[in-house]
N, C-alpha and C. Protein backbone atom coordinates (compact mmCIF):
# COMPACT_ATOMS: atom_id res chain seq x y z
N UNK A 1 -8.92 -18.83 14.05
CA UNK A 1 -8.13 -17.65 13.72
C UNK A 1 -9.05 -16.43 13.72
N UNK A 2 -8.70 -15.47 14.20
CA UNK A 2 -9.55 -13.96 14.46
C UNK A 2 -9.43 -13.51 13.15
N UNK A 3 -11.01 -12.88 12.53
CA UNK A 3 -11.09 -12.69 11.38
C UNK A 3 -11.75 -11.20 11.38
N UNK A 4 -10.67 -10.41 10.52
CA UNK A 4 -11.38 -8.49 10.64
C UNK A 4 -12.52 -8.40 10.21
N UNK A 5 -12.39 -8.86 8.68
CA UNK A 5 -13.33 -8.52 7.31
C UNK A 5 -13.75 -10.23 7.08
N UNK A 6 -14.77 -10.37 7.24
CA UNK A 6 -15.42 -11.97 7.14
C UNK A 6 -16.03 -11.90 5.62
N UNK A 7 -16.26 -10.97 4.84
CA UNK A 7 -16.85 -10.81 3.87
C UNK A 7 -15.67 -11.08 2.67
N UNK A 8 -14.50 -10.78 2.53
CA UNK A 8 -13.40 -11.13 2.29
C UNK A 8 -12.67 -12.35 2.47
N UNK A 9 -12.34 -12.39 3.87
CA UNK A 9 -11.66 -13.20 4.46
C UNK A 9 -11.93 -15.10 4.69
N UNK A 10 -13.59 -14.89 4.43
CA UNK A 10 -14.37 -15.87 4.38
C UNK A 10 -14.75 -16.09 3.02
N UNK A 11 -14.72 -15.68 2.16
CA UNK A 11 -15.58 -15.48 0.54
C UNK A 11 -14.98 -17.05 -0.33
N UNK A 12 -15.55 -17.53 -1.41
CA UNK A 12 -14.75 -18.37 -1.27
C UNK A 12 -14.06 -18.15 -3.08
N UNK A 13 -13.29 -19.17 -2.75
CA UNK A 13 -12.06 -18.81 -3.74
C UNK A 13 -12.22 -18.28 -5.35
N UNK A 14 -13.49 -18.68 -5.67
CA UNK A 14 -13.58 -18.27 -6.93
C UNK A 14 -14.38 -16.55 -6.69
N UNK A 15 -14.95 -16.21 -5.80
CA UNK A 15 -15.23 -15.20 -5.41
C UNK A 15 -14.23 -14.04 -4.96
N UNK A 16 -13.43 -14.62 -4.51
CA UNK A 16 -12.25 -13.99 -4.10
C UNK A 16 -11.47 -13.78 -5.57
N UNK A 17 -11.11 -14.49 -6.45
CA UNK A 17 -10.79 -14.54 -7.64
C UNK A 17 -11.31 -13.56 -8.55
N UNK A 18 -12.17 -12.93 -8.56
CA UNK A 18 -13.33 -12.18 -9.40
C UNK A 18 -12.91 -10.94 -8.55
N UNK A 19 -12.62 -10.35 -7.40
CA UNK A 19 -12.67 -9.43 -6.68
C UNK A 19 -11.13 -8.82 -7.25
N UNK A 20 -10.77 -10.30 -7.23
CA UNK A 20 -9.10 -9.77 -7.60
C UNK A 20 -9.00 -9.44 -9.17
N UNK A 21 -9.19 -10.16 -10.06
CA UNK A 21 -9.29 -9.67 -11.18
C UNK A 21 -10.29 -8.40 -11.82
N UNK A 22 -11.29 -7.89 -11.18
CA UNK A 22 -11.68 -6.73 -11.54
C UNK A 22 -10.67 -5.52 -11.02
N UNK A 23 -9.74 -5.95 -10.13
CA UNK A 23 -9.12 -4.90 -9.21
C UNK A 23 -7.81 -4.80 -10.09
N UNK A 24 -7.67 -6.02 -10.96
CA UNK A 24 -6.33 -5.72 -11.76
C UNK A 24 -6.93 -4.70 -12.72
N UNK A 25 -8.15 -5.31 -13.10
CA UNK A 25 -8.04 -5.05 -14.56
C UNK A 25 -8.49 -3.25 -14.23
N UNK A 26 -9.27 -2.79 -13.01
CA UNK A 26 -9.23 -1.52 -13.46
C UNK A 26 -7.95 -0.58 -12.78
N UNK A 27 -6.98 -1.14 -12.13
CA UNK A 27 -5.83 -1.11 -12.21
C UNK A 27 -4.93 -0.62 -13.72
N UNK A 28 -5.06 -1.54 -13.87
CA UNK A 28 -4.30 -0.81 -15.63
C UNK A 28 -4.88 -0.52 -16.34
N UNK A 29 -6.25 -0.42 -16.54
CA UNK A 29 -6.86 0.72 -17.12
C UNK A 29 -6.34 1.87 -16.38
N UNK A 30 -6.45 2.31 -14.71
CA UNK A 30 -5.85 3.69 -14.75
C UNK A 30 -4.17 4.10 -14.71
N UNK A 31 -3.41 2.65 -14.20
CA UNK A 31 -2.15 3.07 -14.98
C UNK A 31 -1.94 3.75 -16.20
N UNK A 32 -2.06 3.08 -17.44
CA UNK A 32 -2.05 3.17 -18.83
C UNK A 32 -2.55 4.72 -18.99
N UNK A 33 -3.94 4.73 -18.57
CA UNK A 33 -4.41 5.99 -18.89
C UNK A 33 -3.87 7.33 -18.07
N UNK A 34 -2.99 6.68 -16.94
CA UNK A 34 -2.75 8.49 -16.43
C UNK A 34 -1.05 8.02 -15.35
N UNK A 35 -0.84 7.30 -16.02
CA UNK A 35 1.15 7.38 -15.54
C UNK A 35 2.10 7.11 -16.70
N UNK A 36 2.21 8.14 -17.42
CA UNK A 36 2.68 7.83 -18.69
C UNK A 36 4.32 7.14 -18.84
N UNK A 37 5.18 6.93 -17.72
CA UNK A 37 5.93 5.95 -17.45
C UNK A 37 5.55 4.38 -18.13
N UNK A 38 4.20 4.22 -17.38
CA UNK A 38 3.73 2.67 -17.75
C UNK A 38 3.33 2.23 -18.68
N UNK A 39 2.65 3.64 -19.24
CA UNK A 39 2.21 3.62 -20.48
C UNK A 39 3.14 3.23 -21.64
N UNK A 40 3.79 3.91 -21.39
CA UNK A 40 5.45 4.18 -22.22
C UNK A 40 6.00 2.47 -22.45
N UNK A 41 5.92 1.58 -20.79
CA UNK A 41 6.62 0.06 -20.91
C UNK A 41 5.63 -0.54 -21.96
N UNK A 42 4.78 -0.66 -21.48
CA UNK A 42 3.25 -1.14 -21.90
C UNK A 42 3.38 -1.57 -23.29
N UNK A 43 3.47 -0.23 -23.92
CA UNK A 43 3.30 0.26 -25.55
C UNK A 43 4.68 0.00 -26.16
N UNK A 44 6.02 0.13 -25.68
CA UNK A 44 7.15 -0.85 -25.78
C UNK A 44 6.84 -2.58 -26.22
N UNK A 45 6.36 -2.93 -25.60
CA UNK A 45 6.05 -3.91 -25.86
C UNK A 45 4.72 -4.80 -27.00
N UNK A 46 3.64 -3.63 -26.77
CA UNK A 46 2.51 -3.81 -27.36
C UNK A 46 1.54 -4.17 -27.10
N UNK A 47 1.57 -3.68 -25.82
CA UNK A 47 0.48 -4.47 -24.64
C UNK A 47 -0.29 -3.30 -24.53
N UNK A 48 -1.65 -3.59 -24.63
CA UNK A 48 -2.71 -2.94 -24.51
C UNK A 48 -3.74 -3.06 -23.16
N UNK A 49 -4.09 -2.28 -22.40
CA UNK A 49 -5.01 -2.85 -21.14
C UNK A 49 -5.96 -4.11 -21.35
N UNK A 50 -6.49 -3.79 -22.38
CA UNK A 50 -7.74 -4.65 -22.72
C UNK A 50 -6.97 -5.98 -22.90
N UNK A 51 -5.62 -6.24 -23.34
CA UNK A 51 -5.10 -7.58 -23.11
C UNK A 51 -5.05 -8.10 -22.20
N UNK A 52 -5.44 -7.39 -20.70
CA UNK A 52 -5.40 -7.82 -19.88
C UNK A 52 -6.91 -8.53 -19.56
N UNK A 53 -7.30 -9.83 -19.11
CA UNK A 53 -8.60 -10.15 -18.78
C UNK A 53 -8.67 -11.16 -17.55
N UNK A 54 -7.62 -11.60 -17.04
CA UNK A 54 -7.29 -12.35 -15.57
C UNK A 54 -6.47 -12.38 -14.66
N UNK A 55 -6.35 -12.72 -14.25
CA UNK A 55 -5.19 -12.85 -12.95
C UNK A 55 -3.91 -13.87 -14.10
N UNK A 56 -4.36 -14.69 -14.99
CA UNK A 56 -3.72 -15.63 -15.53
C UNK A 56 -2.02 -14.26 -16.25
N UNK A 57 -2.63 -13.72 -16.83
CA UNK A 57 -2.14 -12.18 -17.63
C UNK A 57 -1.08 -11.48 -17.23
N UNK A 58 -1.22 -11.49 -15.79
CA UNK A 58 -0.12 -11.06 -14.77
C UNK A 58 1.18 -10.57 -15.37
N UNK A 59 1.54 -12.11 -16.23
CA UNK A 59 2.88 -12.38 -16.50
C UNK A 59 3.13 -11.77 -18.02
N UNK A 60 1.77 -11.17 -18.19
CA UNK A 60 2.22 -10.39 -19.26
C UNK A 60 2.36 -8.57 -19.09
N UNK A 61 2.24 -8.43 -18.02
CA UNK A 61 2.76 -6.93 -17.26
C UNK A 61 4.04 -6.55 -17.29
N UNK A 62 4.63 -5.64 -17.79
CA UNK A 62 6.06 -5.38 -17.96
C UNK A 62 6.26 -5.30 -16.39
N UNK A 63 7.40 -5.31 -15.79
CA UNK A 63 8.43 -5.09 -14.54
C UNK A 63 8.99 -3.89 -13.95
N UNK A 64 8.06 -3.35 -12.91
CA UNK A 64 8.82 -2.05 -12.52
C UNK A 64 10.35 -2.31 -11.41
N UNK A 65 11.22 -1.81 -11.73
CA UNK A 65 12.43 -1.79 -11.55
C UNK A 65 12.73 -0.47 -10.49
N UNK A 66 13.07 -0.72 -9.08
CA UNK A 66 13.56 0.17 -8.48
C UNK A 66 13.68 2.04 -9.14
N UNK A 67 14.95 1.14 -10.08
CA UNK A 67 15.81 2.92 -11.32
C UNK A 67 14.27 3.45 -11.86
N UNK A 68 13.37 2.71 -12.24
CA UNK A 68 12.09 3.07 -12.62
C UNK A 68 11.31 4.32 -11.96
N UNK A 69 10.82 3.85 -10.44
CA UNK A 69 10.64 4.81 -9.64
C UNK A 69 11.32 5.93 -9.40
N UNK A 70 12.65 5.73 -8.91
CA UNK A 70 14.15 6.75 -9.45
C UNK A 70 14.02 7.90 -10.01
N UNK A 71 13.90 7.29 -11.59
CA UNK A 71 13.81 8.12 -12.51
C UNK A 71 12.11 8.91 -12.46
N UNK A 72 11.37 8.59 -11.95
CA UNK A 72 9.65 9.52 -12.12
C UNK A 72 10.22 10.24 -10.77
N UNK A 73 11.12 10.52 -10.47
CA UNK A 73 11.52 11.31 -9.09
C UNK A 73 10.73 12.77 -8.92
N UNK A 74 10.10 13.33 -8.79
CA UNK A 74 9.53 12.73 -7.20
C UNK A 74 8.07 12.43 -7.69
N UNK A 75 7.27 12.82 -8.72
CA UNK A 75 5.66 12.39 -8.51
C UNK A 75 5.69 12.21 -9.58
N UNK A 76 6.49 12.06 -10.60
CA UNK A 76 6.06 11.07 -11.77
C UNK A 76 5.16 9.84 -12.25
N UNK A 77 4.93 8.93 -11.17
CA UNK A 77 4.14 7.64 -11.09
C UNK A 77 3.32 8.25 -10.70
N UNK A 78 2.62 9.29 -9.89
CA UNK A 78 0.98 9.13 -9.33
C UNK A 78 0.32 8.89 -10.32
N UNK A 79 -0.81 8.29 -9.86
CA UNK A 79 -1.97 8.34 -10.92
C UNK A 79 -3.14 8.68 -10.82
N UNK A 80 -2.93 9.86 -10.07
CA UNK A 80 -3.91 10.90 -9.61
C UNK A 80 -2.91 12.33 -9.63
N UNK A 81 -3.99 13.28 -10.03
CA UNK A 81 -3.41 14.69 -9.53
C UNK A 81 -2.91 15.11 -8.13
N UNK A 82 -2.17 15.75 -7.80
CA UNK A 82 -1.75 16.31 -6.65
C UNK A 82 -2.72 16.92 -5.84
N UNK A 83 -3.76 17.27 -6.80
CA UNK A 83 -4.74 17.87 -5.78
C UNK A 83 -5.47 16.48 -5.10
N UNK A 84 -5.74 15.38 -5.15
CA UNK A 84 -5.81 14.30 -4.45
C UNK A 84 -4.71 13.36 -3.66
N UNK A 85 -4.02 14.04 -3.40
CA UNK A 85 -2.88 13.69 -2.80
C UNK A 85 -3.03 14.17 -1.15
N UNK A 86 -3.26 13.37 -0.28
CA UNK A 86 -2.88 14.46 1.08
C UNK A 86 -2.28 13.36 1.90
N UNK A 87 -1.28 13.12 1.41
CA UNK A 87 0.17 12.71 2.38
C UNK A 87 1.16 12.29 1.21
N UNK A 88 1.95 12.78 1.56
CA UNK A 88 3.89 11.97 1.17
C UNK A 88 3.88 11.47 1.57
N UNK A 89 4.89 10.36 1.31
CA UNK A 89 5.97 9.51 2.00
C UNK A 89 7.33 8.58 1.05
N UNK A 90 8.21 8.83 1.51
CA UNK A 90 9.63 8.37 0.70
C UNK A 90 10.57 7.14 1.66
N UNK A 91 10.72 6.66 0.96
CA UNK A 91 11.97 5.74 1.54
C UNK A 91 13.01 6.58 1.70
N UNK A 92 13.95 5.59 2.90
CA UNK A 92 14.77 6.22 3.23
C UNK A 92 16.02 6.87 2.50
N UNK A 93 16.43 6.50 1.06
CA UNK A 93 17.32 6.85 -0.27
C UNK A 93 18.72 6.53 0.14
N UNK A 94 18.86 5.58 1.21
CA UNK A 94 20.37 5.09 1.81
C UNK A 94 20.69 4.14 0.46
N UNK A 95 20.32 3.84 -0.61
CA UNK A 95 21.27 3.21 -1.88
C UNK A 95 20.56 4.03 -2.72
N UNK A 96 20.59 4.99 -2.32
CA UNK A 96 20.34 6.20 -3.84
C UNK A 96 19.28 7.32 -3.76
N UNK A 97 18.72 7.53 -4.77
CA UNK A 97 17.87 8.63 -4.71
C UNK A 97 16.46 8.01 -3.85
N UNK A 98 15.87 8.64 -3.20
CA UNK A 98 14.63 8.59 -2.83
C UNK A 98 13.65 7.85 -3.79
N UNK A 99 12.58 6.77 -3.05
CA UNK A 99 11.77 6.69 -3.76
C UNK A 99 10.49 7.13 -3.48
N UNK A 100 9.23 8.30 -3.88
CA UNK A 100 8.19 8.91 -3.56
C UNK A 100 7.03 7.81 -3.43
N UNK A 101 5.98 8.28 -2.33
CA UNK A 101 4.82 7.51 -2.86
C UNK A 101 3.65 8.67 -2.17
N UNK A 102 2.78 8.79 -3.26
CA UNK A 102 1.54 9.73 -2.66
C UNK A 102 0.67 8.88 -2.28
N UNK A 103 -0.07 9.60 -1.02
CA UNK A 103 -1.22 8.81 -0.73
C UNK A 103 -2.90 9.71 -0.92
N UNK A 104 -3.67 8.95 -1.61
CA UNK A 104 -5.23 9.58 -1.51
C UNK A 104 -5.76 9.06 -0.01
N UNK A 105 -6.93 9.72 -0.06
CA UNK A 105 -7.73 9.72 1.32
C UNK A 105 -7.81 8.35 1.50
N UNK A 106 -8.74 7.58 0.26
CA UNK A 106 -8.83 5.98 -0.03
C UNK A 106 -8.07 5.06 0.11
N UNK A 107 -6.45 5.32 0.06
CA UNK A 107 -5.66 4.85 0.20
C UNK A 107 -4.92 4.51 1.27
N UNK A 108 -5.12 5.89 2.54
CA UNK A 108 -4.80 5.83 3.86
C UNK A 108 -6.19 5.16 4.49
N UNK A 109 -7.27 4.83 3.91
CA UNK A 109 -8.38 4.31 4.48
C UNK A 109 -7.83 2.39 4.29
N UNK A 110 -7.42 2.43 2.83
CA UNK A 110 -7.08 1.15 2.84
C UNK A 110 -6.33 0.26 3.48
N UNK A 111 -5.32 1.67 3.73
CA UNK A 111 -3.51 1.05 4.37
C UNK A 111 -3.94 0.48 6.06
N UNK A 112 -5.02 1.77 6.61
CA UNK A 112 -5.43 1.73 7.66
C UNK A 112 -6.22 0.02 8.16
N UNK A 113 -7.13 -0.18 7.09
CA UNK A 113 -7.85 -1.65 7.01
C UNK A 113 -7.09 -2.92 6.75
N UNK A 114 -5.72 -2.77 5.97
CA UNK A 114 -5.00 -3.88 5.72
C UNK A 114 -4.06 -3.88 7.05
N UNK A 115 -3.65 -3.26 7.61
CA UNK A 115 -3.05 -3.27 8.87
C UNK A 115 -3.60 -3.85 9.88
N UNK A 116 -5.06 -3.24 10.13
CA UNK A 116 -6.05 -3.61 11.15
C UNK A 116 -6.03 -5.40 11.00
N UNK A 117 -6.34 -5.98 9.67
CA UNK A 117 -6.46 -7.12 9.28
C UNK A 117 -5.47 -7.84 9.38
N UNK A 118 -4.17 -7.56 9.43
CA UNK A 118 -2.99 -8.25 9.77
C UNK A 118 -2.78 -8.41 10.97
N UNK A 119 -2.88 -7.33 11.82
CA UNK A 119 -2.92 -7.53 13.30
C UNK A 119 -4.07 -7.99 14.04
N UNK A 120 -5.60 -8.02 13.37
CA UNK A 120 -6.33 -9.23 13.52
C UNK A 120 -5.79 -10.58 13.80
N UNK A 121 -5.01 -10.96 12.61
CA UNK A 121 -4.88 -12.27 11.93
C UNK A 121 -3.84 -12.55 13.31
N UNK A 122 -3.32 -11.89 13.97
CA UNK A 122 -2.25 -12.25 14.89
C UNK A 122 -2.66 -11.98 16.28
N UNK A 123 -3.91 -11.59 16.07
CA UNK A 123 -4.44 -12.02 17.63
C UNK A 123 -4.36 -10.44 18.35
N UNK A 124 -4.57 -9.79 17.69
CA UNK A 124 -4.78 -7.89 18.35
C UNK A 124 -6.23 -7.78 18.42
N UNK A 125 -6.53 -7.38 19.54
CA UNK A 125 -8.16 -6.80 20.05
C UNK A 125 -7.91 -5.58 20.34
N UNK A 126 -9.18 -5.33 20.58
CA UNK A 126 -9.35 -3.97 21.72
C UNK A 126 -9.00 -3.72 22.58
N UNK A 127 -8.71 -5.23 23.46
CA UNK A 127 -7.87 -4.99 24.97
C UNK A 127 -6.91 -4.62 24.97
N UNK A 128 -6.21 -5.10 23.50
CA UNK A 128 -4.56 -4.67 23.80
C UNK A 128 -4.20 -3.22 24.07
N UNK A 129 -2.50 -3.26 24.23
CA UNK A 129 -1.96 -2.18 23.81
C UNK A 129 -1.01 -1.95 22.78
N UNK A 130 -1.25 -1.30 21.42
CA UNK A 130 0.09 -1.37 20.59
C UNK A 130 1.13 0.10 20.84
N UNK A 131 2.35 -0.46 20.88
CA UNK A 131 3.52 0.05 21.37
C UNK A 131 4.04 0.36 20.01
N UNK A 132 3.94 1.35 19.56
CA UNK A 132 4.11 1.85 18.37
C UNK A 132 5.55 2.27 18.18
N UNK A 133 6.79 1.42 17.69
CA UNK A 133 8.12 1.80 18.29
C UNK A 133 9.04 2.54 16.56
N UNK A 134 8.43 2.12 15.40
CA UNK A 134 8.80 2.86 14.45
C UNK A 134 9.04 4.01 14.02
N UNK A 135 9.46 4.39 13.28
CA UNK A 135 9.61 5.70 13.40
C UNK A 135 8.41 6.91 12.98
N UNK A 136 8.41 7.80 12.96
CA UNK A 136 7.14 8.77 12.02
C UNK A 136 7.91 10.11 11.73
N UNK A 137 7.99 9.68 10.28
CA UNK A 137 8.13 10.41 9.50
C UNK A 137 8.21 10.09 8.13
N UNK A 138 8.98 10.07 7.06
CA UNK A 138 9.08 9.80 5.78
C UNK A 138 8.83 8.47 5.37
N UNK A 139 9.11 7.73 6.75
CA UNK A 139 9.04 6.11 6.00
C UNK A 139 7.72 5.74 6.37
N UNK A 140 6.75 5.05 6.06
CA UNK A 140 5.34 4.52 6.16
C UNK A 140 5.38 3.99 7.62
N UNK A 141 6.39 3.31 7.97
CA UNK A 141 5.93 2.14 8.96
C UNK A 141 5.30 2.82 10.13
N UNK A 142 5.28 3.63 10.81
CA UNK A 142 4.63 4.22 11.95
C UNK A 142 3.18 4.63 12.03
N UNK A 143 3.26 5.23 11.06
CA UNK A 143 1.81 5.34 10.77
C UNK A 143 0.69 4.87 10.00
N UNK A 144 1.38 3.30 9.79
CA UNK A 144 0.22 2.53 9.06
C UNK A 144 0.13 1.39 10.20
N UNK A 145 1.02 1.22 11.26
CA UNK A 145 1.19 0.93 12.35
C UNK A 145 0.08 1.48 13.45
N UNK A 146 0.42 2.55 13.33
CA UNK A 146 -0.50 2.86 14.33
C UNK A 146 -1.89 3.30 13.93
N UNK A 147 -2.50 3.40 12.77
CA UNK A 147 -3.74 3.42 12.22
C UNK A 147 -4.21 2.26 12.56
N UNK A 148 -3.27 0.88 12.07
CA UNK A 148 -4.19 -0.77 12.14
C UNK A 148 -4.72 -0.49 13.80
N UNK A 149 -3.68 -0.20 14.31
CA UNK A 149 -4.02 -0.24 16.06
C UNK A 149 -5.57 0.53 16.39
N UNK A 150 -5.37 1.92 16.21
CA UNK A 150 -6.43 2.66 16.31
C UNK A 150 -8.15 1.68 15.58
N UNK A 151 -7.94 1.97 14.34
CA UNK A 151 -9.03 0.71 13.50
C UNK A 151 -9.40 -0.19 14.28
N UNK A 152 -8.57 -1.16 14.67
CA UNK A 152 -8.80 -2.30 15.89
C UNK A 152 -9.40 -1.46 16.81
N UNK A 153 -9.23 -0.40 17.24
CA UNK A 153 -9.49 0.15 18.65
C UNK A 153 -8.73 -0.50 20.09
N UNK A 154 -7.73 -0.84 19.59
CA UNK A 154 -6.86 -1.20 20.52
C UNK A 154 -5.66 0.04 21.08
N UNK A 155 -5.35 0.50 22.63
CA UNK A 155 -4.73 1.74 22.82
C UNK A 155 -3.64 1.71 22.06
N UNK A 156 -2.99 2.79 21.44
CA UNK A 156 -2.27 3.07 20.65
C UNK A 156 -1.51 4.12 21.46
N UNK A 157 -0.14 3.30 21.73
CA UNK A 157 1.65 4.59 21.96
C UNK A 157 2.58 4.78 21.18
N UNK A 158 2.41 6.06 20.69
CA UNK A 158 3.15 6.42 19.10
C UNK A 158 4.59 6.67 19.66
N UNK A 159 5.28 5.85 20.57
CA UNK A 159 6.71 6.06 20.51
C UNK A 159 7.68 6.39 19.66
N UNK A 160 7.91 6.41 18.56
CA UNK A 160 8.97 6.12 17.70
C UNK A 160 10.02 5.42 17.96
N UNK A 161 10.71 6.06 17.62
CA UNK A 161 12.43 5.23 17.81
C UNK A 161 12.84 6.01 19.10
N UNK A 162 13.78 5.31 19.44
CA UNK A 162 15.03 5.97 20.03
C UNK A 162 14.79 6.11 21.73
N UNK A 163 15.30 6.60 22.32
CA UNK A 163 15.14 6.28 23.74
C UNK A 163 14.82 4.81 24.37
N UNK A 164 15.23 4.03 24.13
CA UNK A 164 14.85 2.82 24.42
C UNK A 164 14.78 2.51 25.61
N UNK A 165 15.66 2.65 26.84
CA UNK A 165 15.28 2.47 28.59
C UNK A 165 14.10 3.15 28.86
N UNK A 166 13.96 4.60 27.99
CA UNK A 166 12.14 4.81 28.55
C UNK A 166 10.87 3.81 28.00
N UNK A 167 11.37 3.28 26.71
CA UNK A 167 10.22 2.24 26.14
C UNK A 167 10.21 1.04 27.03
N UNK A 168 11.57 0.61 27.37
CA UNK A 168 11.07 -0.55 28.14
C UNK A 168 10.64 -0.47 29.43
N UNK A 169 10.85 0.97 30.22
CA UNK A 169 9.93 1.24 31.67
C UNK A 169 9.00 1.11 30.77
């Protein structure tokens, strides 16, 4: 199987385990401390970050609920300032209100690497070509689409939607 990140992808399980649980735990340390939504479930309940110490814990995380997001309409959940923000993006709001999501630089670096790694995992090189047929605009899929492609260094055609007899010439 074609492997992006071998340092990851190869690591072994209790290593991989440790990567993941430091990533929770400073995870809700910066929930708690700067999305006061979560804070709000959290402390409902009586859950403190520091209760958190494994992956085991998980199941002691309150449940974000669609109406959740909803209601922080539109940048309520970041957990960063706006001034670290440089991209939007919303679902499409066809069963209701919109749901927001900001992205940091780090974040479009990440989205960019987990893409690349998926289309690794399925057999995308450099030779290829990805046919980029989603849409671009509000909804993610196009352009985390066509970042994995680029990353790979495989040619990248940002088609979108629509015209379909010209996509298939």
């Amino acid at each position: 199987m074609p492997c992006w990140n071998p340092e990851i992808e190869m690591t072994s399980r209790d290593a991989l385990r440790a990567v993941q649980e430091k990533r929770l735990l400073d995870t809700v340390e910066k929930m708690y401390a700067h999305v006061a939504p979560y804070r709000k479930k959290m402390d409902e309940i009586g859950l403190l970050p520091g209760d958190i110490n494994s992956l085991d814990d998980l199941c002691k995380l309150p449940f974000t609920q669609k109406q959740d997001l909803r209601d922080a309409y539109p940048f309520g959940r970041f957990a960063v300032p706006m001034s670290e923000i440089v991209r939007v993006h919303a679902s499409s709001g066809t069963t209701g209100k919109q749901t927001v999501v900001g992205y940091t630089r780090k974040d479009i670096e990440s989205w960019s690497h987990i893409v690349a790694r998926a289309y690794a995992a399925g057999g995308v090189t450099r030779e290829d070509i990805g046919h980029i047929s989603y849409g671009y605009g509000l909804f993610t899929g196009g352009l985390g689409a066509h970042w994995g492609c680029e990353r790979i260094g495989a040619a990248t055609v940002p088609v979108s939607t629509g015209n379909t007899k010209r996509q298939i010439q």
